[in-house]
PDB file of N, CA and C in Angstrom:
ATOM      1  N   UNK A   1      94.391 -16.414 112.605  1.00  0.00           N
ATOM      2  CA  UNK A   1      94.802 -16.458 111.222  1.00  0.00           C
ATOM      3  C   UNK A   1      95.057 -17.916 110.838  1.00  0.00           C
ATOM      4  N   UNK A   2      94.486 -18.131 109.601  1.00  0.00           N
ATOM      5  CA  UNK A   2      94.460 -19.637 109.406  1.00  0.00           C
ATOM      6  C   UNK A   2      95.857 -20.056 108.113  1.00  0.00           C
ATOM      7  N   UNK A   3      96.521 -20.636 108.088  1.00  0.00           N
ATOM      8  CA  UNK A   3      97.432 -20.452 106.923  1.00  0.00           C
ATOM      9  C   UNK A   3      97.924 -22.076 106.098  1.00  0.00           C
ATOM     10  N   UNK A   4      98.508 -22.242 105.375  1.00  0.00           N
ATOM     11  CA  UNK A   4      98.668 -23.343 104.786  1.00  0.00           C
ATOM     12  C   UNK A   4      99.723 -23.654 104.566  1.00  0.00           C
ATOM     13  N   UNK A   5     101.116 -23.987 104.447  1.00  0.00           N
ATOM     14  CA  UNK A   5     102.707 -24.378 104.329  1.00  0.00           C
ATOM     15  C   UNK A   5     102.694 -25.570 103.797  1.00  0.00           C
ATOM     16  N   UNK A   6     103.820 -25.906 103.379  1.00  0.00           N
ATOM     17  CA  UNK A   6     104.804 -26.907 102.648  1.00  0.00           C
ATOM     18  C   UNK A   6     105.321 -26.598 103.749  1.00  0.00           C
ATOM     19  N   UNK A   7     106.182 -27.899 104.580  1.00  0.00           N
ATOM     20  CA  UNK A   7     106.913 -28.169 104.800  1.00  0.00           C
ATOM     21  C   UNK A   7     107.987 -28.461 103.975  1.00  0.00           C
ATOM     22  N   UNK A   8     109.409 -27.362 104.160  1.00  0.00           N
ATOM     23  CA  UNK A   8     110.713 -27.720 102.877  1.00  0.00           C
ATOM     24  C   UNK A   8     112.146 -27.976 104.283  1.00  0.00           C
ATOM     25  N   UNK A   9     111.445 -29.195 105.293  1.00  0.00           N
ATOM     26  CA  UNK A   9     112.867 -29.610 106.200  1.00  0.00           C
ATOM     27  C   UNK A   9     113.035 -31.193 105.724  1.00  0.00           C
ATOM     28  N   UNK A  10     112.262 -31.429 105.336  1.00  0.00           N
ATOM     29  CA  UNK A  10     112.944 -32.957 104.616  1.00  0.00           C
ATOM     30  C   UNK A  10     111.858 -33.169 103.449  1.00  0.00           C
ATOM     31  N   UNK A  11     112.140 -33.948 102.640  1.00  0.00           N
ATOM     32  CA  UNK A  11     111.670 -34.485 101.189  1.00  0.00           C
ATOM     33  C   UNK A  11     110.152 -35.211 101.429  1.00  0.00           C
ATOM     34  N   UNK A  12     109.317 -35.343 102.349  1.00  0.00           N
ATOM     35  CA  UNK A  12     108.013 -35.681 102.650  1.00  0.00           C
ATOM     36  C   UNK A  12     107.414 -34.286 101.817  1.00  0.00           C
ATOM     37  N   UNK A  13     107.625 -33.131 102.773  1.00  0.00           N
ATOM     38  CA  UNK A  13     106.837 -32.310 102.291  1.00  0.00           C
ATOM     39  C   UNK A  13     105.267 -31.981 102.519  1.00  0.00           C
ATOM     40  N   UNK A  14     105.165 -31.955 103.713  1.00  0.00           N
ATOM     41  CA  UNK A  14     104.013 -32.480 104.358  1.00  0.00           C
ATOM     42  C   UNK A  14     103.279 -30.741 104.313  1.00  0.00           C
ATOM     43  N   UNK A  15     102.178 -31.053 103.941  1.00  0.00           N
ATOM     44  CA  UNK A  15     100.940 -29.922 103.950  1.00  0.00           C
ATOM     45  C   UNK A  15     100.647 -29.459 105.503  1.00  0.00           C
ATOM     46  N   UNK A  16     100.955 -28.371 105.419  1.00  0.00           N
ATOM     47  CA  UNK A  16     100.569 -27.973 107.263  1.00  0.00           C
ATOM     48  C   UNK A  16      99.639 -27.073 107.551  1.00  0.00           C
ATOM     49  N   UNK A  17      98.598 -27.284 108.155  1.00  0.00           N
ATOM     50  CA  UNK A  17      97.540 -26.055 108.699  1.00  0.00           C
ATOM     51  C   UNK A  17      98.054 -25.690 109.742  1.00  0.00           C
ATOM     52  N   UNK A  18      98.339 -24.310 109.912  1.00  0.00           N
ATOM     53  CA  UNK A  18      98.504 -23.276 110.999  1.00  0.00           C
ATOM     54  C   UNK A  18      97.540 -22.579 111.393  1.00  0.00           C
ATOM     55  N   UNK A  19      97.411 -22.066 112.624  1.00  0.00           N
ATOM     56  CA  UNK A  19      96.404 -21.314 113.160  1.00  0.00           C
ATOM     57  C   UNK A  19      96.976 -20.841 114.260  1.00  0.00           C
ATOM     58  N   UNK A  20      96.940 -19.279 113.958  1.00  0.00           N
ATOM     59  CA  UNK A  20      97.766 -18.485 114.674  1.00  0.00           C
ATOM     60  C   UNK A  20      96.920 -17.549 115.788  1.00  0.00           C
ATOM     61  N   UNK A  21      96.715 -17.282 117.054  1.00  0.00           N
ATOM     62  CA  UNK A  21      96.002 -16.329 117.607  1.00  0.00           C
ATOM     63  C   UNK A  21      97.380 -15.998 118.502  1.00  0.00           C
ATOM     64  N   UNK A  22      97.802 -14.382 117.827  1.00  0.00           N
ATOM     65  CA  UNK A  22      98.957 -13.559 118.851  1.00  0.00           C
ATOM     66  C   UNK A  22     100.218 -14.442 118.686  1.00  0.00           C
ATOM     67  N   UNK A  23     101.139 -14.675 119.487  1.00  0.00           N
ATOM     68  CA  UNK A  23     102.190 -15.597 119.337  1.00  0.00           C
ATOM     69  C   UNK A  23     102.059 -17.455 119.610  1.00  0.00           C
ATOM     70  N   UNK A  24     101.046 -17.511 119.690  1.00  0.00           N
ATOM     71  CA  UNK A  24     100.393 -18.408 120.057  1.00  0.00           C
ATOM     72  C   UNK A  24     100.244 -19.675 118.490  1.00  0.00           C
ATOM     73  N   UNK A  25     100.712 -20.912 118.253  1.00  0.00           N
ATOM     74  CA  UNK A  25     100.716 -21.544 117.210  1.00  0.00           C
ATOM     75  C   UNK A  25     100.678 -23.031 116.976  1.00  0.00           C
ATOM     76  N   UNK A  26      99.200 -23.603 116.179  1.00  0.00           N
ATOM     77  CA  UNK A  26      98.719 -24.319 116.162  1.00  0.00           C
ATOM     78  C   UNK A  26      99.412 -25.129 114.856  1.00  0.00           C
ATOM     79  N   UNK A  27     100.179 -26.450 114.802  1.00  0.00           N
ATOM     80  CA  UNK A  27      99.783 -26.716 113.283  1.00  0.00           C
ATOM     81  C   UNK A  27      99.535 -28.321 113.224  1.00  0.00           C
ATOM     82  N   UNK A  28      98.685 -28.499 111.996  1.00  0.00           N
ATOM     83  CA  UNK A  28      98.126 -29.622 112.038  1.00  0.00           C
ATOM     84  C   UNK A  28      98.757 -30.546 110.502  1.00  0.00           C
ATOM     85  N   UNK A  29      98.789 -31.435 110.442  1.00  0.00           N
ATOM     86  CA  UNK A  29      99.170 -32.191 109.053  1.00  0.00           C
ATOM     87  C   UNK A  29     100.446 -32.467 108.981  1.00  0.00           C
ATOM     88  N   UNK A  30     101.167 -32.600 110.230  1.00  0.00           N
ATOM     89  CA  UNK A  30     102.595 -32.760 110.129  1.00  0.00           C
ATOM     90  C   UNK A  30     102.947 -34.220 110.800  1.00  0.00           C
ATOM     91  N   UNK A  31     104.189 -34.849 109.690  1.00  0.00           N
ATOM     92  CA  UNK A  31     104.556 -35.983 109.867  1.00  0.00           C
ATOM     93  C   UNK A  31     105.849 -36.696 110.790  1.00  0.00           C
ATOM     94  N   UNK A  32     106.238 -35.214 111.505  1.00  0.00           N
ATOM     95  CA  UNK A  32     107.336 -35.441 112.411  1.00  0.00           C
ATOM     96  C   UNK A  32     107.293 -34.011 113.076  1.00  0.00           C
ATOM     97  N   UNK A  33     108.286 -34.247 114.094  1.00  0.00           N
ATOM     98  CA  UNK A  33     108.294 -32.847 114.785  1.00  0.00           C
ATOM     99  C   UNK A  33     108.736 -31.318 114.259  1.00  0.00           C
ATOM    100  N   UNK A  34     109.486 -31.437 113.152  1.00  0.00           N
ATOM    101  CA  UNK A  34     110.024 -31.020 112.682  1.00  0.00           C
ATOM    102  C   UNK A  34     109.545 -30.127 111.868  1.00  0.00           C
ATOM    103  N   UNK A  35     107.967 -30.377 111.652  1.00  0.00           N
ATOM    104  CA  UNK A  35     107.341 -29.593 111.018  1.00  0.00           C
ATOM    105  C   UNK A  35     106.519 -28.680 111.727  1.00  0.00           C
ATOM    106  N   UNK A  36     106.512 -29.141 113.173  1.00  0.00           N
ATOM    107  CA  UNK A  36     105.944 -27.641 114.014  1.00  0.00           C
ATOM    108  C   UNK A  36     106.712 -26.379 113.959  1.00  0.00           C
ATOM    109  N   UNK A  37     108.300 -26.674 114.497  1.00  0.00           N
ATOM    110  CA  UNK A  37     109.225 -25.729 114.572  1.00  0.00           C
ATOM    111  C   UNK A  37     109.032 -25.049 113.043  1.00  0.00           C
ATOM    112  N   UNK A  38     108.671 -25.841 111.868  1.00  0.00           N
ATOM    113  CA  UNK A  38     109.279 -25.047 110.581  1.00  0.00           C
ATOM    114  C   UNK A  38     108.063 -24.354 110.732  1.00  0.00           C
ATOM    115  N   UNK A  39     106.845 -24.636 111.052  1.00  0.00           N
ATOM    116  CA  UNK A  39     105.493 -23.575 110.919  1.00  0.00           C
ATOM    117  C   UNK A  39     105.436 -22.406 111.731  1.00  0.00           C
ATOM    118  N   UNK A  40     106.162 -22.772 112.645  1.00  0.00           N
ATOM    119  CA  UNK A  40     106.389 -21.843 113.778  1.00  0.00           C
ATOM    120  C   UNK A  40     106.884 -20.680 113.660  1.00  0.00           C
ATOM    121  N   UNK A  41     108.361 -20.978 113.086  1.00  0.00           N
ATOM    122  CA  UNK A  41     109.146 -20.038 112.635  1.00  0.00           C
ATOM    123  C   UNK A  41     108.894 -19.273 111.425  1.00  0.00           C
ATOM    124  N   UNK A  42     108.193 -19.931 110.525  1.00  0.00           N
ATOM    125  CA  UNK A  42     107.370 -19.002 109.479  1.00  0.00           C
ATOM    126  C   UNK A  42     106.823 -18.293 109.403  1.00  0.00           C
ATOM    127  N   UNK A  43     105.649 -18.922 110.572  1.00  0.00           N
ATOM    128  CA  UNK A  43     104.538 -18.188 110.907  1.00  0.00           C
ATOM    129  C   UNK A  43     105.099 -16.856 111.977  1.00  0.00           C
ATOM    130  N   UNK A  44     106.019 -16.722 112.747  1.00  0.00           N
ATOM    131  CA  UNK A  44     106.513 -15.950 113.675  1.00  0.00           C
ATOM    132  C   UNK A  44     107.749 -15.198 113.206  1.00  0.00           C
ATOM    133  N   UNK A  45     108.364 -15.624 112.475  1.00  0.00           N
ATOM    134  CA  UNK A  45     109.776 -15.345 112.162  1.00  0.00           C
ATOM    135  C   UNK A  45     110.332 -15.738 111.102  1.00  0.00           C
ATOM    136  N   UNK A  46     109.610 -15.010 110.083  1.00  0.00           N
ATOM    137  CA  UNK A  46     109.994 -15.694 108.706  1.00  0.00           C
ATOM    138  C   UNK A  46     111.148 -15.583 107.994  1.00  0.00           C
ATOM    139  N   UNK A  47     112.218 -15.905 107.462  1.00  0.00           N
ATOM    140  CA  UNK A  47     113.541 -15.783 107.023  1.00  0.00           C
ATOM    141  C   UNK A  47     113.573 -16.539 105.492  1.00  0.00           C
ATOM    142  N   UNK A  48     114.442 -15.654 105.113  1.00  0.00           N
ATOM    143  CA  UNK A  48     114.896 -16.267 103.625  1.00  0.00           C
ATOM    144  C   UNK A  48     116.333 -16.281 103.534  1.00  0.00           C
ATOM    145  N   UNK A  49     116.441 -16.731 102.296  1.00  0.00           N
ATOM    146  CA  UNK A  49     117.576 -16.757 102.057  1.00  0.00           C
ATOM    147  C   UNK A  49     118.086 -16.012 100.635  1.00  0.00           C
ATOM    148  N   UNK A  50     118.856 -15.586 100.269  1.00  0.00           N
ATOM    149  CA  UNK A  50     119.089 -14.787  98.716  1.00  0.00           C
ATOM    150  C   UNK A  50     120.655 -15.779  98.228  1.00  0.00           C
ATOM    151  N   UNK A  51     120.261 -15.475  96.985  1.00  0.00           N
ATOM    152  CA  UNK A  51     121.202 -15.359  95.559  1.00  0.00           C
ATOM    153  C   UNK A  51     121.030 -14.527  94.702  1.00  0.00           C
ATOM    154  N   UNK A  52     122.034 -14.173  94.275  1.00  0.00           N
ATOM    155  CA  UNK A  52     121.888 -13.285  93.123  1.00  0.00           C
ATOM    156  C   UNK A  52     123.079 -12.902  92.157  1.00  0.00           C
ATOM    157  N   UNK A  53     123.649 -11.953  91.315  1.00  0.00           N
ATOM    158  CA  UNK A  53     124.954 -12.193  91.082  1.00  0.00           C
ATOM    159  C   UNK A  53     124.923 -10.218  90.469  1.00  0.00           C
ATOM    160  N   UNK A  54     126.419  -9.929  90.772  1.00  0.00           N
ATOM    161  CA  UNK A  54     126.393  -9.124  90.514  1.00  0.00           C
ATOM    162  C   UNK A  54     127.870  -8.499  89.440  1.00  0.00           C
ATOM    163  N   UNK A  55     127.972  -7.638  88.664  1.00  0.00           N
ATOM    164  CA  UNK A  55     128.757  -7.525  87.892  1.00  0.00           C
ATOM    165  C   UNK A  55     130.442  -7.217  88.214  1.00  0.00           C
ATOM    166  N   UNK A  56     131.336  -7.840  87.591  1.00  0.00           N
ATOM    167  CA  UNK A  56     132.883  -7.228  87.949  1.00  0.00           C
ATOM    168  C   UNK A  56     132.963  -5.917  88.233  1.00  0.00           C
ATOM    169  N   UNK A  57     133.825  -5.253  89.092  1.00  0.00           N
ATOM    170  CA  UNK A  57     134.622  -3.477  88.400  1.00  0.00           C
ATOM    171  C   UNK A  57     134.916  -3.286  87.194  1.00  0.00           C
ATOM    172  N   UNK A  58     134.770  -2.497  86.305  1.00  0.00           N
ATOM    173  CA  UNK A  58     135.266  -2.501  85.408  1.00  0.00           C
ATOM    174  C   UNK A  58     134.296  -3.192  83.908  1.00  0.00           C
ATOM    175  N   UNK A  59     133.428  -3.897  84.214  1.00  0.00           N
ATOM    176  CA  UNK A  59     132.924  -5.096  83.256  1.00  0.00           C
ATOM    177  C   UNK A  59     131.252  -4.693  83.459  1.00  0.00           C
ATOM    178  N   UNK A  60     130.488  -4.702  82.346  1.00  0.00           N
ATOM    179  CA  UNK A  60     129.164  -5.762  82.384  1.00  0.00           C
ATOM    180  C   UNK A  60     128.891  -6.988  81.986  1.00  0.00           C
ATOM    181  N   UNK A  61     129.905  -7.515  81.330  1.00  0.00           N
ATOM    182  CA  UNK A  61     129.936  -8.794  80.964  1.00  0.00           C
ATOM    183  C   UNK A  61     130.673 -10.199  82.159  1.00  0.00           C
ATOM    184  N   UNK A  62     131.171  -9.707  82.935  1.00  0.00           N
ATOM    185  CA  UNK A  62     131.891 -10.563  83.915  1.00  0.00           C
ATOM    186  C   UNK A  62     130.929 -10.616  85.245  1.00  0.00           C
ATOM    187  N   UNK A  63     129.958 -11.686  85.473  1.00  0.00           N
ATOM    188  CA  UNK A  63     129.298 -11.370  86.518  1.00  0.00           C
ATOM    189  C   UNK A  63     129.991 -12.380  87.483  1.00  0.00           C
ATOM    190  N   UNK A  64     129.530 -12.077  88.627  1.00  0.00           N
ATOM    191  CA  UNK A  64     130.254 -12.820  90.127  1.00  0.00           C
ATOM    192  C   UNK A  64     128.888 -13.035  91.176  1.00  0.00           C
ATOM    193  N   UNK A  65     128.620 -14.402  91.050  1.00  0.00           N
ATOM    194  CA  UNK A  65     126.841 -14.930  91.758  1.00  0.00           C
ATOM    195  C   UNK A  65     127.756 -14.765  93.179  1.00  0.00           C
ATOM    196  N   UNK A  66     126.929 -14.112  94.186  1.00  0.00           N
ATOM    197  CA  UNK A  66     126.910 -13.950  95.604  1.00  0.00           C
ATOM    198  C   UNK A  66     125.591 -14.820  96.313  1.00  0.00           C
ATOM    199  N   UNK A  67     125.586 -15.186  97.519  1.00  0.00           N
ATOM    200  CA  UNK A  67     124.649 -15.475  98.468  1.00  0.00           C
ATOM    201  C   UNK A  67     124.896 -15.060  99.827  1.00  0.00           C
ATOM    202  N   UNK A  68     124.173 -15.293 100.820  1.00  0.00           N
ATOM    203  CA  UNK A  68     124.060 -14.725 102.249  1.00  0.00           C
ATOM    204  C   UNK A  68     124.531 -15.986 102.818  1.00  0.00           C
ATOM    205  N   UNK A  69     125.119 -15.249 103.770  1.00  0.00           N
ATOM    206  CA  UNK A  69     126.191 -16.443 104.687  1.00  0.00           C
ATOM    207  C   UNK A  69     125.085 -17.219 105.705  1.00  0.00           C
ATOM    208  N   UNK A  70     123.583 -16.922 106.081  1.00  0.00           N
ATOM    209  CA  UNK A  70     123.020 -17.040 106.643  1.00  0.00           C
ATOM    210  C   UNK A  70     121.472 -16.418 105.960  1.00  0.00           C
ATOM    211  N   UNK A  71     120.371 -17.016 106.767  1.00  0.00           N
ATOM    212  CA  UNK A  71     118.893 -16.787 106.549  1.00  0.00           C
ATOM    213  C   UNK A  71     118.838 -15.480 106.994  1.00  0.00           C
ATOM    214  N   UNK A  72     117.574 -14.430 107.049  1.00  0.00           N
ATOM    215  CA  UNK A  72     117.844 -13.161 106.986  1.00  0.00           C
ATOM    216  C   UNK A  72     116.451 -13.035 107.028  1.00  0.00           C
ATOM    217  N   UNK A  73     115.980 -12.227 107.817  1.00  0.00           N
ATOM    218  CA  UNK A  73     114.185 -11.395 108.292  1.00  0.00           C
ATOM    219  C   UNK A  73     114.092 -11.428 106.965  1.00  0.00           C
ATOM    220  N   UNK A  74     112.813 -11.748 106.377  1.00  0.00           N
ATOM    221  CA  UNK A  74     112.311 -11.812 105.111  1.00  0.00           C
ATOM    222  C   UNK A  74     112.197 -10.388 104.495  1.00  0.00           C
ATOM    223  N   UNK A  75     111.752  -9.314 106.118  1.00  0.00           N
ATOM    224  CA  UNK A  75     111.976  -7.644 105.526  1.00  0.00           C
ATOM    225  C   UNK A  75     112.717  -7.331 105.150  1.00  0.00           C
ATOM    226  N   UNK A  76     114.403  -8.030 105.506  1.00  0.00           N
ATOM    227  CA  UNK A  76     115.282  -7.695 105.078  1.00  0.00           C
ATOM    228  C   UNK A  76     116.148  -7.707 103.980  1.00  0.00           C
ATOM    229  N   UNK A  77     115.188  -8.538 103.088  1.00  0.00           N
ATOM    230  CA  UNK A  77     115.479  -8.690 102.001  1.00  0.00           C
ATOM    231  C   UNK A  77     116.057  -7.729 100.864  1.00  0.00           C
ATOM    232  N   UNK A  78     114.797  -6.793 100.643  1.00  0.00           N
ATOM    233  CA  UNK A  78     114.771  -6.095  99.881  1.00  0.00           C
ATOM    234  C   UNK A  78     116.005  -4.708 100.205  1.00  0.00           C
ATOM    235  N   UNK A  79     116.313  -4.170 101.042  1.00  0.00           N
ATOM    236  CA  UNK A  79     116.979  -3.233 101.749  1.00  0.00           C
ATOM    237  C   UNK A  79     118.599  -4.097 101.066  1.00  0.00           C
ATOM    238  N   UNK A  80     118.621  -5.491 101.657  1.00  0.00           N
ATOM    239  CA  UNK A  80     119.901  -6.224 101.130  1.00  0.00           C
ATOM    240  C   UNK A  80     120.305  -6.192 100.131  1.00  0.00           C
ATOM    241  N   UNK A  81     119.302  -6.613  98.953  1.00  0.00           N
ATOM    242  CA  UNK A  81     119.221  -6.192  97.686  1.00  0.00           C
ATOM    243  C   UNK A  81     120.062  -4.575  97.070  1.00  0.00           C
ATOM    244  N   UNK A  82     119.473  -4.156  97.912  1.00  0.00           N
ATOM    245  CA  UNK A  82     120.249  -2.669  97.290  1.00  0.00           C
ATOM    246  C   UNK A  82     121.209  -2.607  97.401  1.00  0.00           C
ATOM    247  N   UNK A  83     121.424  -3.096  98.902  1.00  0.00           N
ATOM    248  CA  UNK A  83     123.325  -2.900  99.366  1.00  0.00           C
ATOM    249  C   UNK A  83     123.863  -3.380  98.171  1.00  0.00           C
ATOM    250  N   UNK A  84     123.722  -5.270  97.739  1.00  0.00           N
ATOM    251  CA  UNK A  84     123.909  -5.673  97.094  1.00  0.00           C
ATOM    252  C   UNK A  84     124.113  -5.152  95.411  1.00  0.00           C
ATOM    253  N   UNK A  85     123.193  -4.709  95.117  1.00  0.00           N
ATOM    254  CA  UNK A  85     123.259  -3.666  93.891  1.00  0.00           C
ATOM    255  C   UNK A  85     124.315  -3.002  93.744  1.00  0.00           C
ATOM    256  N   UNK A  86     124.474  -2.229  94.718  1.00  0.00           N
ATOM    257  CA  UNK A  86     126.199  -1.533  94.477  1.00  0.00           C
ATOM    258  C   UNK A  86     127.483  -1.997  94.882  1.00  0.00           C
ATOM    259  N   UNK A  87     127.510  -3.425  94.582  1.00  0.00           N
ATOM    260  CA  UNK A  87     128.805  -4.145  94.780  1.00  0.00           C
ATOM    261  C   UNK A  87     129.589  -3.910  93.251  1.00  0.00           C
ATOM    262  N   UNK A  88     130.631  -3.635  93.189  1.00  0.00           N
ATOM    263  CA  UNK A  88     131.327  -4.003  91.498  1.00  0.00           C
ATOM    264  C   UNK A  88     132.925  -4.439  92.227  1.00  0.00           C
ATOM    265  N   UNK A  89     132.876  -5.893  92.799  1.00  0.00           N
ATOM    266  CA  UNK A  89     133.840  -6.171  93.296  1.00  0.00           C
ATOM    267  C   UNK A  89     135.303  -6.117  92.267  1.00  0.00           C
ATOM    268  N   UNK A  90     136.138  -5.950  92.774  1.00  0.00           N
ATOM    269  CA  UNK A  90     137.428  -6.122  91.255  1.00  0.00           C
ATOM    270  C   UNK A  90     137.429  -7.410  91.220  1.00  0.00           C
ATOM    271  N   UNK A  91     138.218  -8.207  90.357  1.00  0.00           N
ATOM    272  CA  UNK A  91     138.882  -9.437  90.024  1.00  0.00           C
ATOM    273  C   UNK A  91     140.020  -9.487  90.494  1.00  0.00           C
ATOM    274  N   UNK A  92     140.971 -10.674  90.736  1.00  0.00           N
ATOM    275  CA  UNK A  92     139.747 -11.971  91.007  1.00  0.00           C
ATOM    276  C   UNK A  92     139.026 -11.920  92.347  1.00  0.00           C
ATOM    277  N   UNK A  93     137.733 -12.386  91.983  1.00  0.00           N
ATOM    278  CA  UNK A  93     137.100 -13.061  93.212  1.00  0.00           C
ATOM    279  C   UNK A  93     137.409 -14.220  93.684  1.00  0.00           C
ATOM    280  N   UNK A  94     137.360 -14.790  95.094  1.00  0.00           N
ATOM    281  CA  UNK A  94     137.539 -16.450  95.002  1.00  0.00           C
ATOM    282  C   UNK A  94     136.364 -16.461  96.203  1.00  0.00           C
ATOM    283  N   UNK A  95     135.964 -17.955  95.688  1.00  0.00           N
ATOM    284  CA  UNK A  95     134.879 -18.779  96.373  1.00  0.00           C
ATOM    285  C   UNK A  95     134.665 -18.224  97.746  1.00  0.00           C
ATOM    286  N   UNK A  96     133.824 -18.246  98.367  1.00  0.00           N
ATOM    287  CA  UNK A  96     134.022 -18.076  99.526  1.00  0.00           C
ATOM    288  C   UNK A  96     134.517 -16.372 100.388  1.00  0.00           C
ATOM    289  N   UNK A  97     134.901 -15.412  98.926  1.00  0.00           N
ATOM    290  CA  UNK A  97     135.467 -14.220 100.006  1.00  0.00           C
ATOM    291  C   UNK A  97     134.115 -13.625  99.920  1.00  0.00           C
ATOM    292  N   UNK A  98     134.396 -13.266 101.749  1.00  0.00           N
ATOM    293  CA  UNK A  98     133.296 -12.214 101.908  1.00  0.00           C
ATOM    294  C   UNK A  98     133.271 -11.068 101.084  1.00  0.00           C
ATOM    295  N   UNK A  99     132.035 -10.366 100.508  1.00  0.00           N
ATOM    296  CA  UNK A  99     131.769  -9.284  99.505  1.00  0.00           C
ATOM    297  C   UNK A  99     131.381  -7.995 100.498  1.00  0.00           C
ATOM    298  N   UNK A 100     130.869  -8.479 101.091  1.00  0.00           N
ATOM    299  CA  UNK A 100     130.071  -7.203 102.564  1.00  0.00           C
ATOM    300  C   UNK A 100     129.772  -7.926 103.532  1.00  0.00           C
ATOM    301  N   UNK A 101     130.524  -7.509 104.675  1.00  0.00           N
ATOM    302  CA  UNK A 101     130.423  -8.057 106.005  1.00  0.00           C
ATOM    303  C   UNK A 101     129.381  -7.594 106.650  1.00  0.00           C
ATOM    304  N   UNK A 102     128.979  -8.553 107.393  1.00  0.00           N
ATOM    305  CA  UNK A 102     127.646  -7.840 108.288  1.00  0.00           C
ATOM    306  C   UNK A 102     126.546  -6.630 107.187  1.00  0.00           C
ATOM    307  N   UNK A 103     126.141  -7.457 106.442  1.00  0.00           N
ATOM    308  CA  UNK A 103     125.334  -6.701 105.507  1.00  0.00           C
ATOM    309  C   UNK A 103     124.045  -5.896 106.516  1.00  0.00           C
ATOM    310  N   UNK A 104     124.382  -4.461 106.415  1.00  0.00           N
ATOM    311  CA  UNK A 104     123.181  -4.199 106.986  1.00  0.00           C
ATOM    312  C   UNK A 104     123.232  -3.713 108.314  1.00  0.00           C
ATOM    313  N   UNK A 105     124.207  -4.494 109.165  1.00  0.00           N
ATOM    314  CA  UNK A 105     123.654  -4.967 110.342  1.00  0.00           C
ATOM    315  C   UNK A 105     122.715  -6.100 110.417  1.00  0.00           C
ATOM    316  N   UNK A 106     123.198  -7.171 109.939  1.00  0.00           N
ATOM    317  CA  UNK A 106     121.976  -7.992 110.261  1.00  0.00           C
ATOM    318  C   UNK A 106     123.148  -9.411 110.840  1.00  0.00           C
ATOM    319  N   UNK A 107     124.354  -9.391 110.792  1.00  0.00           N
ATOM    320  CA  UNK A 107     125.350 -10.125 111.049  1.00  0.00           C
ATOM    321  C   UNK A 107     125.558 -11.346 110.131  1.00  0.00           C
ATOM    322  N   UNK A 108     124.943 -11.150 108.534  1.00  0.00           N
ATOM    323  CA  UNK A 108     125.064 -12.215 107.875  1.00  0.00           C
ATOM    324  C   UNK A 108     125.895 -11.263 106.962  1.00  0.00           C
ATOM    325  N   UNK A 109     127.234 -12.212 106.288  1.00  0.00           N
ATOM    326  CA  UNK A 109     127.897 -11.709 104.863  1.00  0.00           C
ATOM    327  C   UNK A 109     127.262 -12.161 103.597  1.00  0.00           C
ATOM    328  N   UNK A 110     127.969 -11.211 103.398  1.00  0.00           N
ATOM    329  CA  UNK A 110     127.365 -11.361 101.400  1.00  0.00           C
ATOM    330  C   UNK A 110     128.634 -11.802 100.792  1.00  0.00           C
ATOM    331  N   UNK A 111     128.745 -13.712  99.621  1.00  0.00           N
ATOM    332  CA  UNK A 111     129.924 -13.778  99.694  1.00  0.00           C
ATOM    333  C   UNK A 111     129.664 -14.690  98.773  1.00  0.00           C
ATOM    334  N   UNK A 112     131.089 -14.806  97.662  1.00  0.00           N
ATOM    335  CA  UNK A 112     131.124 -15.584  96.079  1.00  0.00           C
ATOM    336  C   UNK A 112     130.517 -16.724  96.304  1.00  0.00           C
ATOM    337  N   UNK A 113     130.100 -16.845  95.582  1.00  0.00           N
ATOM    338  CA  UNK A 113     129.604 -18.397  95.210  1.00  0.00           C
ATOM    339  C   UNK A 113     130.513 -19.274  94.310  1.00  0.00           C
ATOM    340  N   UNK A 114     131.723 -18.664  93.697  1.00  0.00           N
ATOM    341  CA  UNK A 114     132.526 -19.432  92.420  1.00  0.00           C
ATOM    342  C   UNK A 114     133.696 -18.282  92.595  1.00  0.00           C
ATOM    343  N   UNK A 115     134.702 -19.005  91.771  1.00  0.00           N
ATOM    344  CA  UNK A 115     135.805 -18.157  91.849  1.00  0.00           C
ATOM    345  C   UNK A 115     135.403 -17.835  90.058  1.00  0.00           C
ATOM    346  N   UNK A 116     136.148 -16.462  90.029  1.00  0.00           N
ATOM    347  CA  UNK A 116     136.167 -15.408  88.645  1.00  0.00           C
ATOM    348  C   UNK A 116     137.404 -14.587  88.736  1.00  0.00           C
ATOM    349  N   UNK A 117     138.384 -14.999  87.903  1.00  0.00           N
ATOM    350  CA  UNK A 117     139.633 -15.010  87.351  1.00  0.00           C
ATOM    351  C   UNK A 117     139.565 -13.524  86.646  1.00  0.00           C
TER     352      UNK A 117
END
């Protein structure tokens, strides 16, 4: 499998050809080491990251932006999402409190991004 990346581990941004046979991983166009591991892990083990925000208890007008305490199987995205969906935390929130621990099972929290009074 032949593939193409951005490198996004430092501000170069270097164009990378991958070439994948089984676990096995080739990449070419990279300007430090740093860009094998990131092709690598893409190409093998792809992870994201989320934001999103979700509404007060009580409110549709009071929203409260959450993110993942950590990167997360890219499959796992969508499944997170839902959990996420049925949060209606009360007020106040503050920065930093965890919203859902171990979302999932995947050992990353779901947790404020801002405090909301």
């Amino acid at each position: 499998m032949d593939d193409r990346l951005t490198c996004l581990l430092c501000p170069v941004g270097c164009e990378l050809e991958v070439q994948r046979e089984g676990d096995a991983v080739e990449v070419r166009g990279h300007q430090c080491d740093k860009g094998v591991g990131f092709a690598q892990d893409e190409v093998l083990h792809p992870k994201r990251n989320l934001a999103t925000s979700v509404p007060a208890r009580g409110t549709t007008s009071r929203m409260i932006s959450v993110r993942l305490s950590e990167r997360v199987p890219r499959d796992a995205i969508f499944p997170i999402l839902a959990e996420i969906a049925k949060l209606r935390p009360p007020l106040p929130v503050r920065r930093g409190q965890v919203l859902i621990a171990d979302v999932l099972g995947t050992g990353v929290d779901v947790i404020a991004t801002r405090t909301v009074e």
